[in-house]
N, C-alpha and C. Protein backbone atom coordinates (compact mmCIF):
# COMPACT_ATOMS: atom_id res chain seq x y z
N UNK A 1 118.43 92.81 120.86
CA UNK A 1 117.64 93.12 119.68
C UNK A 1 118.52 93.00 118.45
N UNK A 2 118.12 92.44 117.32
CA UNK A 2 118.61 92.34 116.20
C UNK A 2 118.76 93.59 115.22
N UNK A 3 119.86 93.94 114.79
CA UNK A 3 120.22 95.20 113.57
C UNK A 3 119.11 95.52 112.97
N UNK A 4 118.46 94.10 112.38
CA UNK A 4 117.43 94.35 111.55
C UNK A 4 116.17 95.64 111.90
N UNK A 5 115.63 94.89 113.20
CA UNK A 5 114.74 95.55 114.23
C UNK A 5 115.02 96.62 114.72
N UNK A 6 116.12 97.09 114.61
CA UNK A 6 116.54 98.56 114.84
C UNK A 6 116.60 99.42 114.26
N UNK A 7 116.86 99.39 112.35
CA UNK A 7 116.70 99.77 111.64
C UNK A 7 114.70 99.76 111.38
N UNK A 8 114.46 98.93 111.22
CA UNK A 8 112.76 99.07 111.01
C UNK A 8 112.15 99.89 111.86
N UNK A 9 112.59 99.81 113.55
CA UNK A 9 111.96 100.78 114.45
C UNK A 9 112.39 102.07 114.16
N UNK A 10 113.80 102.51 113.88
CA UNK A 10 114.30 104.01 113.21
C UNK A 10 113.34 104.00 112.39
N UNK A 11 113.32 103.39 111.14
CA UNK A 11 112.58 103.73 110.05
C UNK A 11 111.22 104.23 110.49
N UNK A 12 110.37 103.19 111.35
CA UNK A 12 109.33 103.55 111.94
C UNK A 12 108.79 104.94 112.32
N UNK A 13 109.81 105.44 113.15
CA UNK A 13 109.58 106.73 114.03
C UNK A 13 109.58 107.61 113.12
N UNK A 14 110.75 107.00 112.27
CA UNK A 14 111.32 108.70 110.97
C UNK A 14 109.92 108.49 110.22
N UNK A 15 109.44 107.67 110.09
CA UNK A 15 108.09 107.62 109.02
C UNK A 15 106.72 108.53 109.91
N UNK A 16 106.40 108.11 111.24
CA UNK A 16 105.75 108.72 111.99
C UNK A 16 105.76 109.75 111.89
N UNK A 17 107.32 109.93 112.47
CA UNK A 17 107.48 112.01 112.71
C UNK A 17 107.02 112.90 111.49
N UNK A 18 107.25 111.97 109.96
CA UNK A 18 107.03 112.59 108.98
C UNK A 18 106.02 112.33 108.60
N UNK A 19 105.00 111.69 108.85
CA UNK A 19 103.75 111.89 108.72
C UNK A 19 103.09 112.94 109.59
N UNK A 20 103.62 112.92 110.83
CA UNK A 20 103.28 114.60 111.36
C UNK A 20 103.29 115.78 111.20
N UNK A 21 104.63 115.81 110.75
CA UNK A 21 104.64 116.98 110.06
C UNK A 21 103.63 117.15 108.72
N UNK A 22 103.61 116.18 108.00
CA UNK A 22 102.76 116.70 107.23
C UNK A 22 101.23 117.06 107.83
N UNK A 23 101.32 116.28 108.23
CA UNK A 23 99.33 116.46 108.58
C UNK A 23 99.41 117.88 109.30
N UNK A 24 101.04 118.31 109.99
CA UNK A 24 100.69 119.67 110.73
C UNK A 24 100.92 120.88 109.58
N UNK A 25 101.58 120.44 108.90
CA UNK A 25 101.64 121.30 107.01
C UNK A 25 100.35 121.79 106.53
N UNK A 26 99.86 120.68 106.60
CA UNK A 26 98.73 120.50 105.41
C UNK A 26 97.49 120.99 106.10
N UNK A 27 97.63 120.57 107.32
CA UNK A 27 96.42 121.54 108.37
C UNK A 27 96.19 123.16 108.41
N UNK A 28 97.67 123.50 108.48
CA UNK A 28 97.80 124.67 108.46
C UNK A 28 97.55 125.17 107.23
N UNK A 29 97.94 124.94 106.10
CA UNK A 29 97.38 125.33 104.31
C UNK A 29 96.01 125.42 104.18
N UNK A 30 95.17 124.02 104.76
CA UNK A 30 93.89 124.31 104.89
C UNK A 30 92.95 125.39 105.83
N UNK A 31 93.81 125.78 106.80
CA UNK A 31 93.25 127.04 107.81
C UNK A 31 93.79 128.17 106.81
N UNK A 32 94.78 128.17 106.19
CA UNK A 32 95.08 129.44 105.52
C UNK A 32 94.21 129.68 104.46
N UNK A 33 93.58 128.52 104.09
CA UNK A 33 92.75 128.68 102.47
C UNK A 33 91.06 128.97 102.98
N UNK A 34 91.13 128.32 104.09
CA UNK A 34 90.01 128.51 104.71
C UNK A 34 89.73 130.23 105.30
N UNK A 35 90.93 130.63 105.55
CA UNK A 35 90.65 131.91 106.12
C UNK A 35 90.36 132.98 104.82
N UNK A 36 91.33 132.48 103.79
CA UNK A 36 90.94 133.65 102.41
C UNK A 36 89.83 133.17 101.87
N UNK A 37 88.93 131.98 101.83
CA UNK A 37 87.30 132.38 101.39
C UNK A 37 86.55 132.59 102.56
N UNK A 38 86.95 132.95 103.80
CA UNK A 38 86.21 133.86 104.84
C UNK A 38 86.20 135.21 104.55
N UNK A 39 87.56 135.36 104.32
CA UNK A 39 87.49 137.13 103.68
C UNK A 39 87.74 137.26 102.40
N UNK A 40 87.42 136.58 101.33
CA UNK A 40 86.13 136.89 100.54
C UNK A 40 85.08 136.94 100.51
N UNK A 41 84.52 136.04 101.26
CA UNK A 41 83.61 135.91 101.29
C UNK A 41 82.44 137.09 102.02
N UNK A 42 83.43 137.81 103.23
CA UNK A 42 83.04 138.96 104.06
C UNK A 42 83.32 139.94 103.00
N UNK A 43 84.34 140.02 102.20
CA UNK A 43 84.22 141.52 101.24
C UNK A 43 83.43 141.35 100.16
N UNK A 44 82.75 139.81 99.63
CA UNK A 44 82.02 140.33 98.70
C UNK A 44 80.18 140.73 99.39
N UNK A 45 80.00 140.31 100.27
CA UNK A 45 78.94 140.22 101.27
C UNK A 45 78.70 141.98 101.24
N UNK A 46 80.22 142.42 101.67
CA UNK A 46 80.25 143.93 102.14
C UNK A 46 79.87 144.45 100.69
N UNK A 47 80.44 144.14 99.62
CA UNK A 47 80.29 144.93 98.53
C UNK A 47 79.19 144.54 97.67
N UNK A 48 78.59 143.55 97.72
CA UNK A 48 76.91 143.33 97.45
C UNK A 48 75.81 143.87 98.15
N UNK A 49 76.10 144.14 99.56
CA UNK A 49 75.44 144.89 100.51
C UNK A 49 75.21 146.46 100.21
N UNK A 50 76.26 147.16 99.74
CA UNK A 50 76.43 148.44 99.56
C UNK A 50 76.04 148.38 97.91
N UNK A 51 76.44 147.83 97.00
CA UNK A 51 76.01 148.03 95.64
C UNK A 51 74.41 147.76 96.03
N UNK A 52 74.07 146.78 96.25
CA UNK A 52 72.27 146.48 96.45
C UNK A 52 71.56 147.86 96.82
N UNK A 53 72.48 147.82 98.03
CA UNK A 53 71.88 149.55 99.03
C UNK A 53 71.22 150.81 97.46
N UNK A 54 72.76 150.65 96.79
CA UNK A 54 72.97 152.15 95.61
C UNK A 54 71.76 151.83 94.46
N UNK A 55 71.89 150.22 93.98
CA UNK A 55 70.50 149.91 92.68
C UNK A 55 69.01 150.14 93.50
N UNK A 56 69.10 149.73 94.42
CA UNK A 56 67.87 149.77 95.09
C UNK A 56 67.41 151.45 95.11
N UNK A 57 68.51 152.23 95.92
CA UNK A 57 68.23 153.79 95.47
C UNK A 57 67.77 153.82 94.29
N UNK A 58 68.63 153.66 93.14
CA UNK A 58 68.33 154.60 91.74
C UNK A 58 66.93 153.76 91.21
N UNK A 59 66.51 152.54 91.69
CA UNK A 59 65.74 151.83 90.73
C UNK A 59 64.20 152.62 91.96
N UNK A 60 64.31 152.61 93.11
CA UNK A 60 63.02 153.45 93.40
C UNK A 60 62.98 154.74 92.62
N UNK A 61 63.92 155.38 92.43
CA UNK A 61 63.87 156.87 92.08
C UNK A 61 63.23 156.80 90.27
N UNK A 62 63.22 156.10 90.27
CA UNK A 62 62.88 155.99 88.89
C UNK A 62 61.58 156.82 88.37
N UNK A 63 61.57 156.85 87.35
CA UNK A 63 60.38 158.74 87.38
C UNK A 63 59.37 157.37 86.22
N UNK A 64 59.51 156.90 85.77
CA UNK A 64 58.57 155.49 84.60
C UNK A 64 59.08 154.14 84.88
N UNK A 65 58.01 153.52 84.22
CA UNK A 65 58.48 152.26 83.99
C UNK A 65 59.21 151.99 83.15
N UNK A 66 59.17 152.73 82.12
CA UNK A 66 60.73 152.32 81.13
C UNK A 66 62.29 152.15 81.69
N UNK A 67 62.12 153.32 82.46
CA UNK A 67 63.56 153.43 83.29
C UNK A 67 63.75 153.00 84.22
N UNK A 68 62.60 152.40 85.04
CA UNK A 68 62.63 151.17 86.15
C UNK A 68 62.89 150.14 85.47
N UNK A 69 62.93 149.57 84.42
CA UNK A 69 63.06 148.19 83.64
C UNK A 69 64.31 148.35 83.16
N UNK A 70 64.94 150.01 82.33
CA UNK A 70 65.87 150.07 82.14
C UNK A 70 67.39 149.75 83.68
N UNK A 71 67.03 150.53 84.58
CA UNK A 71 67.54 150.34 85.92
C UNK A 71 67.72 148.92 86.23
N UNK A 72 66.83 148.16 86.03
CA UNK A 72 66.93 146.81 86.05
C UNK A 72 68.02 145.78 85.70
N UNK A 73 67.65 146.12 83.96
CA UNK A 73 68.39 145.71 83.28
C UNK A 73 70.15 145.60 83.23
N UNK A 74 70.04 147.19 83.76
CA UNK A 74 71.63 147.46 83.76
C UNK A 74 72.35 146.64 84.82
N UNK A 75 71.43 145.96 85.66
CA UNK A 75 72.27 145.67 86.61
C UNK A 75 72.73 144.43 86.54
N UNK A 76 72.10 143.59 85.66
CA UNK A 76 72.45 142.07 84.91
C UNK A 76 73.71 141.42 85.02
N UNK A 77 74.67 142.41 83.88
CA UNK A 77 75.48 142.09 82.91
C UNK A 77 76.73 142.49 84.02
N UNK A 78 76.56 143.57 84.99
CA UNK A 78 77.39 143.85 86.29
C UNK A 78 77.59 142.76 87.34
N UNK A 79 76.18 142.49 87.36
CA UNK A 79 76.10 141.51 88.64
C UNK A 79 77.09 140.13 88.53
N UNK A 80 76.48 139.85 86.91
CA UNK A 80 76.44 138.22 86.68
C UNK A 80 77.96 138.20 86.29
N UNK A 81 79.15 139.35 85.97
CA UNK A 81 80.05 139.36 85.79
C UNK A 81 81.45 139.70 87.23
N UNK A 82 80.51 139.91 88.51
CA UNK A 82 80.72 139.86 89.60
C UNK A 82 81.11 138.32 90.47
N UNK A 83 79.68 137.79 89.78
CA UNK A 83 79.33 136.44 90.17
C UNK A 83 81.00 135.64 89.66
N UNK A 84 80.85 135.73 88.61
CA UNK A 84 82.23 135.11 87.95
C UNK A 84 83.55 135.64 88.40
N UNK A 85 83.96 136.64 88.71
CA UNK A 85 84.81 136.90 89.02
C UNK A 85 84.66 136.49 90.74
N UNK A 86 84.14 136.03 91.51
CA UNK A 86 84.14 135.79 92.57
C UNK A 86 84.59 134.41 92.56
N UNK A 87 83.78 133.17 91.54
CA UNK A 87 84.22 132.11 91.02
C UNK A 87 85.88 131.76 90.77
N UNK A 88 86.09 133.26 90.04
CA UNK A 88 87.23 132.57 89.39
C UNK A 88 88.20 132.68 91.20
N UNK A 89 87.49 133.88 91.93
CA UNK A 89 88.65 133.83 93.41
C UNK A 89 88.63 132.22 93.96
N UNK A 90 87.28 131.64 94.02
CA UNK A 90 87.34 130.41 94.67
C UNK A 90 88.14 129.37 94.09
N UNK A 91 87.90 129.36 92.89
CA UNK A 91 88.49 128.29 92.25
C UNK A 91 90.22 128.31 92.18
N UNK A 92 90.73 129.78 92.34
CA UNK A 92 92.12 130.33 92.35
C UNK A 92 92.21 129.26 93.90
N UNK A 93 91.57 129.93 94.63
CA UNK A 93 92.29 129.30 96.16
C UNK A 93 91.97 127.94 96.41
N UNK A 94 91.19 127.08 95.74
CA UNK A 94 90.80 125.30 95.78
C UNK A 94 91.88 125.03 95.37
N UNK A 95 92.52 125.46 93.65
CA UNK A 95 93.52 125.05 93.10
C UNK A 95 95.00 125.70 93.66
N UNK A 96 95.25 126.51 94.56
CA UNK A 96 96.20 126.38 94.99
C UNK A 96 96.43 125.60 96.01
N UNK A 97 95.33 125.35 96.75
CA UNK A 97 95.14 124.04 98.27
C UNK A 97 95.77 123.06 97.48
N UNK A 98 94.62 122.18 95.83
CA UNK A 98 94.70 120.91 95.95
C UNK A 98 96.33 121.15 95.61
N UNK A 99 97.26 122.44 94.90
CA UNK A 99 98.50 122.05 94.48
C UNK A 99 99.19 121.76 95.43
N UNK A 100 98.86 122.74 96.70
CA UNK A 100 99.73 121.94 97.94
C UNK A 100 100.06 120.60 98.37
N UNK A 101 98.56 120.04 98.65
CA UNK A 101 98.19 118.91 98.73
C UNK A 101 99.21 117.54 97.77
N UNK A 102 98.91 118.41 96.74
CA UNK A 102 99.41 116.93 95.67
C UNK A 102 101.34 117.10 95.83
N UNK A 103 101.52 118.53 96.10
CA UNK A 103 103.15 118.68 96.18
C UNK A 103 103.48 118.02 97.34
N UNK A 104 102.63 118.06 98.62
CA UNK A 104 103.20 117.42 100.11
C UNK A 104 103.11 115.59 99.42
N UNK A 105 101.78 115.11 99.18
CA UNK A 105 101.73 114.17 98.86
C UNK A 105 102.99 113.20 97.97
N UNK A 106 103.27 113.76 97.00
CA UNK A 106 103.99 113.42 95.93
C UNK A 106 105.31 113.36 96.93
N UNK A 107 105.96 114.99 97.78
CA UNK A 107 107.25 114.48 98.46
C UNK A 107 107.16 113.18 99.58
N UNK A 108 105.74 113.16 100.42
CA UNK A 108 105.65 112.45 101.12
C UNK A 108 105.59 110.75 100.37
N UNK A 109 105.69 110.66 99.39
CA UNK A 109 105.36 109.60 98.84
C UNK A 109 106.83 109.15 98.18
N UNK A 110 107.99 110.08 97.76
CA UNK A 110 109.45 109.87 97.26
C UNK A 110 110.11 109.74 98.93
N UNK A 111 109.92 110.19 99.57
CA UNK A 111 110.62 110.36 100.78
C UNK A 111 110.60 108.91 101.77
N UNK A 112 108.99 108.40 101.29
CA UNK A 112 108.81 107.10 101.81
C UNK A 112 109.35 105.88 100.63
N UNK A 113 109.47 106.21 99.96
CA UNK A 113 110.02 105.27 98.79
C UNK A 113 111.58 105.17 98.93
N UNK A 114 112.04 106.06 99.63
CA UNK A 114 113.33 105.77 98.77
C UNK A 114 113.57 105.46 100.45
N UNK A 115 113.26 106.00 101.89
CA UNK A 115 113.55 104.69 102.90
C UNK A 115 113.18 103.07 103.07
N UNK A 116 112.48 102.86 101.69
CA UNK A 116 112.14 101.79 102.01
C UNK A 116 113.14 101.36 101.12
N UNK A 117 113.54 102.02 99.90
CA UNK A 117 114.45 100.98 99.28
C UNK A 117 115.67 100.69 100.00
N UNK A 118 116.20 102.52 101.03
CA UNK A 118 117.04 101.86 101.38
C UNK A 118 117.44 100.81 102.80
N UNK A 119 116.06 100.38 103.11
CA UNK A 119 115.79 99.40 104.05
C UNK A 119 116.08 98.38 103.31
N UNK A 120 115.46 98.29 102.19
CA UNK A 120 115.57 96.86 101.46
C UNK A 120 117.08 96.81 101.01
N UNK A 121 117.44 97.88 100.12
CA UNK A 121 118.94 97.32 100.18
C UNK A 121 120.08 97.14 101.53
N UNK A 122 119.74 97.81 102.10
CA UNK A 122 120.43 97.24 103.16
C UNK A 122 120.19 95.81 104.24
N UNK A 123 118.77 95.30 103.87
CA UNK A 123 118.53 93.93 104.39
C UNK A 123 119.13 92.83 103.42
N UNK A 124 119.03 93.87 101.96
CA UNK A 124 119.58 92.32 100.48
C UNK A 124 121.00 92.31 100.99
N UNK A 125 121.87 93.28 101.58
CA UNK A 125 123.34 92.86 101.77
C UNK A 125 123.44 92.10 102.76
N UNK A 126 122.28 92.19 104.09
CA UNK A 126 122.63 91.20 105.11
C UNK A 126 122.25 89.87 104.96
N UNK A 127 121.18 89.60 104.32
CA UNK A 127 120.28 88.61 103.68
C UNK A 127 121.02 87.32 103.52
N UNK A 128 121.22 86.08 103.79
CA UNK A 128 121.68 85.00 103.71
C UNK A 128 121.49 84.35 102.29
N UNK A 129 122.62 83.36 101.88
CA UNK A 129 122.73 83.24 100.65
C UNK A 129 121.50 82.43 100.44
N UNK A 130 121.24 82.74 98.67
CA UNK A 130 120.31 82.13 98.52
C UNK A 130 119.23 82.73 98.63
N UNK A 131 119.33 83.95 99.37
CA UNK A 131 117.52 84.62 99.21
C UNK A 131 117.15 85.50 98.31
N UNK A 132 118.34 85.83 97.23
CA UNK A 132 118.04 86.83 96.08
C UNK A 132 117.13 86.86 95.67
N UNK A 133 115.94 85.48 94.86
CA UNK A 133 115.03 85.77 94.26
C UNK A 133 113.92 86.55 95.54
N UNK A 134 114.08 86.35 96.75
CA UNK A 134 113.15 87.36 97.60
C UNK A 134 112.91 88.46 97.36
N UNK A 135 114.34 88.75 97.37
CA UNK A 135 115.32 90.16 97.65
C UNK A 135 114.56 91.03 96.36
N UNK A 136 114.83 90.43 94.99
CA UNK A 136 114.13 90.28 93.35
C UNK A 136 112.74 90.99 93.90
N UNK A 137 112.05 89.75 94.14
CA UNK A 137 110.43 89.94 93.90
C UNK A 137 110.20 91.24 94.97
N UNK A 138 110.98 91.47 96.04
CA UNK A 138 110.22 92.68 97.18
C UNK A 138 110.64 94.00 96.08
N UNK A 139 112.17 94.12 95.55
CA UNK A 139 112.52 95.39 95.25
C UNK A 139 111.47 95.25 93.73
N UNK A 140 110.92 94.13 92.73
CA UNK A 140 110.18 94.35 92.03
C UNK A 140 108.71 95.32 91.91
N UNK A 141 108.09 94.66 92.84
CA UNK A 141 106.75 94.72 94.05
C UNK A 141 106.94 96.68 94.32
N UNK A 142 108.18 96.76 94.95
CA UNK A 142 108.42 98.28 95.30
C UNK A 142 108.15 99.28 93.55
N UNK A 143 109.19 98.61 92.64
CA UNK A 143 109.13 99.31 91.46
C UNK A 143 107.66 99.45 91.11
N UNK A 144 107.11 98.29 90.95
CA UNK A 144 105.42 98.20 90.22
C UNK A 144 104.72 98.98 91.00
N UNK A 145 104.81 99.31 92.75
CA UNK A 145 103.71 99.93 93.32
C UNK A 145 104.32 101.42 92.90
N UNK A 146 105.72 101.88 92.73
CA UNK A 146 106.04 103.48 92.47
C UNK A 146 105.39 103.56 91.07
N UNK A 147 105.38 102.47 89.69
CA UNK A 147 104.76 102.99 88.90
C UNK A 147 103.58 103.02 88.43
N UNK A 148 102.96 102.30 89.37
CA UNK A 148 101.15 103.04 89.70
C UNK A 148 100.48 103.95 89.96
N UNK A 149 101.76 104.41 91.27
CA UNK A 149 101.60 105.30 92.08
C UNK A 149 101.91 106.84 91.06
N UNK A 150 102.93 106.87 90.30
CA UNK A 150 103.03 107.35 89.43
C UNK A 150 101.99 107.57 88.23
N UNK A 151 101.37 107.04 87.51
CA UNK A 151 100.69 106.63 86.84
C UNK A 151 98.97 107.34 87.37
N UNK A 152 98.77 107.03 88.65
CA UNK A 152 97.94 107.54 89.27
C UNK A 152 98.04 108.90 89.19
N UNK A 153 98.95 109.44 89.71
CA UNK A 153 99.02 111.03 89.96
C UNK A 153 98.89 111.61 88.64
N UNK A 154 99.72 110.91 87.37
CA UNK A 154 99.55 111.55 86.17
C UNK A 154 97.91 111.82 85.63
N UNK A 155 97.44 110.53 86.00
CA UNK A 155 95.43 110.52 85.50
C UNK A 155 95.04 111.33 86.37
N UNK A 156 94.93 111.31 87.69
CA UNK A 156 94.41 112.12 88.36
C UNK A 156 94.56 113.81 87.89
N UNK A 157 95.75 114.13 87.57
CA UNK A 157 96.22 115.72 87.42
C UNK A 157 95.40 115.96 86.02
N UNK A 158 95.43 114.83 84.81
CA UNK A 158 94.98 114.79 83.67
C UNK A 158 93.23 114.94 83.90
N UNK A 159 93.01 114.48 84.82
CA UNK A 159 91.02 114.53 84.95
C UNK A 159 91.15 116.02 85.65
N UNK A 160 92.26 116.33 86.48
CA UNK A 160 91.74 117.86 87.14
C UNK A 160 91.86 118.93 86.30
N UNK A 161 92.91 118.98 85.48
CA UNK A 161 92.61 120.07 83.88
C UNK A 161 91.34 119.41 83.02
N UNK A 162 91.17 118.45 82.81
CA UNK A 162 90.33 118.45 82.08
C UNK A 162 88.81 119.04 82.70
N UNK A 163 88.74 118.93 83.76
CA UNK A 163 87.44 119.44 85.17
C UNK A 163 87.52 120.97 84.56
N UNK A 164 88.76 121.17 84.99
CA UNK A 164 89.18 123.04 85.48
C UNK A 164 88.71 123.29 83.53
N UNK A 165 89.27 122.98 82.74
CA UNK A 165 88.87 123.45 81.52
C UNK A 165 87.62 123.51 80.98
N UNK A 166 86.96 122.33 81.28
CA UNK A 166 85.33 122.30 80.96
C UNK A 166 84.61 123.60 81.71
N UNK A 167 84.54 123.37 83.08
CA UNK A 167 84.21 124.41 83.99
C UNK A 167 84.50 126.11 83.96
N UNK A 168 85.63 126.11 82.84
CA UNK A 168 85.98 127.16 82.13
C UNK A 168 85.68 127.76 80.98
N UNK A 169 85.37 126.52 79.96
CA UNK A 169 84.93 127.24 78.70
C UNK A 169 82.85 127.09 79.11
N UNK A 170 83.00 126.36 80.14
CA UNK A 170 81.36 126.23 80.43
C UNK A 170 80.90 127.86 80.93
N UNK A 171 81.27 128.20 81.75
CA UNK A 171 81.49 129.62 82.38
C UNK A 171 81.88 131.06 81.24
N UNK A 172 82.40 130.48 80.31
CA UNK A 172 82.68 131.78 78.94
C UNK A 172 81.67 131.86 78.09
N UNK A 173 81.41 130.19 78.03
CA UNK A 173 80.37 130.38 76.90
C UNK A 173 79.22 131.32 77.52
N UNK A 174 78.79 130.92 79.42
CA UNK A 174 77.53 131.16 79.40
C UNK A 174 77.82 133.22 79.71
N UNK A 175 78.72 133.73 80.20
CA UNK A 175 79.04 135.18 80.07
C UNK A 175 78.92 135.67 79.24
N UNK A 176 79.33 134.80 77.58
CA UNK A 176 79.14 135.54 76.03
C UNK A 176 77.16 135.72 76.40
N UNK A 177 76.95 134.29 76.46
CA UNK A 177 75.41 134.60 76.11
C UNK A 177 74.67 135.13 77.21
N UNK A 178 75.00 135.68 78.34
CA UNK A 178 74.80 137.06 79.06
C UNK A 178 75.29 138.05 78.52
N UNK A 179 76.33 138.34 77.61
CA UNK A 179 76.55 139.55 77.73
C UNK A 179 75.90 139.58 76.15
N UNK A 180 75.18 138.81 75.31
CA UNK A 180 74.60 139.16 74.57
C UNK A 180 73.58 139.40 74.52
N UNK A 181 73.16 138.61 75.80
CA UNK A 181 71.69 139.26 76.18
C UNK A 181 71.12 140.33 76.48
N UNK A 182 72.55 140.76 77.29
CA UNK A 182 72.29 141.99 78.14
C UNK A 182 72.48 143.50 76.93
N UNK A 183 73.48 142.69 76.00
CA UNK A 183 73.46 143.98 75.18
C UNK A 183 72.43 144.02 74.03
N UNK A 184 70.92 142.71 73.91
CA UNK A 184 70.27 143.08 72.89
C UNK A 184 69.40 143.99 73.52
C-alpha cells in the first residue's frame, strides 16, 4: 500500500470516530433539552391544575355578577403573564440546544479543515514536480469553501437574533397591551 493511502485511510477513521462522537454529544444535549421541557412542562401542567382548581373556587363563590366578572377579570393579566414566562423557559432551552449545536458544528467543521489541510500539505511535499498549480487550485478550493462556510454561519447567527428579537419585542408589545387592558 502506498503512504498516500495510509494517510487518507487514518484520516478516514479519525474523521469517522469524530463524527461519532459528535452525533453521541449532540444526542445526548438533545435528550437533556428534551428532558427539561418534560419537566416543565409537568410543573407548569401541575401549577395550572392547582391555580385553575383555586379561580374556579373563588369565581363559584362569588355572591353577584359584578364580582364573578370581577373574579374573571383578575385572572387575565396573571394568566397571560404566566403564558410568557413559560415562553421565555422554552425559548431559554431551544437557544441553548441550537448554541450547542452550532458550537459542536463550528469545532466539528475547524477540526475537519485543518486535517484536510494537513493532508494536503503533506501530499504538496510528496507531489511530483510540476504539480503546484494542482497543489494551488485544491488548497484554493479549501480556502473559498472555509470562507463560505464562514460566511454562512455569520448570516445564519445574524437571521437567528434577528428571529429571537422580533419574537421579543412582538411578545412586549403584546403584554403592554394586555396589561393595559387588564388595568382599564
Amino acid at each position: 500500500m502506498f503512504p498516500m493511502q495510509d494517510q487518507i485511510s487514518v484520516a478516514t477513521k479519525a474523521n469517522f470516530e469524530a463524527n461519532l462522537a459528535l452525533v453521541a454529544s449532540l444526542t445526548s444535549k438533545t435528550l437533556e433539552s428534551m428532558e427539561k421541557l418534560i419537566n416543565l412542562n409537568i410543573a407548569a401542567a401541575r401549577a395550572s391544575m392547582e391555580e385553575s382548581q383555586a379561580a374556579t373556587r373563588q369565581i363559584l363563590a362569588a355572591k353577584d355578577p359584578q364580582e364573578f366578572f370581577s373574579l374573571v377579570a383578575s385572572q387575565t393579566k396573571p394568566n397571560f403573564e404566566k403564558a410568557v414566562a413559560y415562553g421565555n423557559h422554552v425559548t431559554n432551552i431551544a437557544g441553548s440546544v441550537q448554541a450547542e449545536f452550532s458550537k459542536a458544528a463550528e469545532s466539528q467543521f475547524a477540526q475537519f479543515s485543518r486535517k484536510i489541510t494537513e493532508l494536503v500539505e503533506d501530499a504538496a511535499q510528496k507531489a511530483p514536480v510540476g504539480s503546484d498549480g494542482m497543489v494551488a487550485a485544491i488548497k484554493a478550493a479549501m480556502g473559498n469553501a472555509s470562507s463560505a462556510y464562514d460566511q454562512f454561519t455569520k448570516s445564519a447567527k445574524q437571521a437567528a437574533e434577528v428571529v429571537e428579537a422580533s419574537v421579543n419585542g412582538t411578545v412586549a408589545q403584546f403584554a403592554q397591551s394586555a396589561g393595559a387592558t387588564t388595568n382599564s
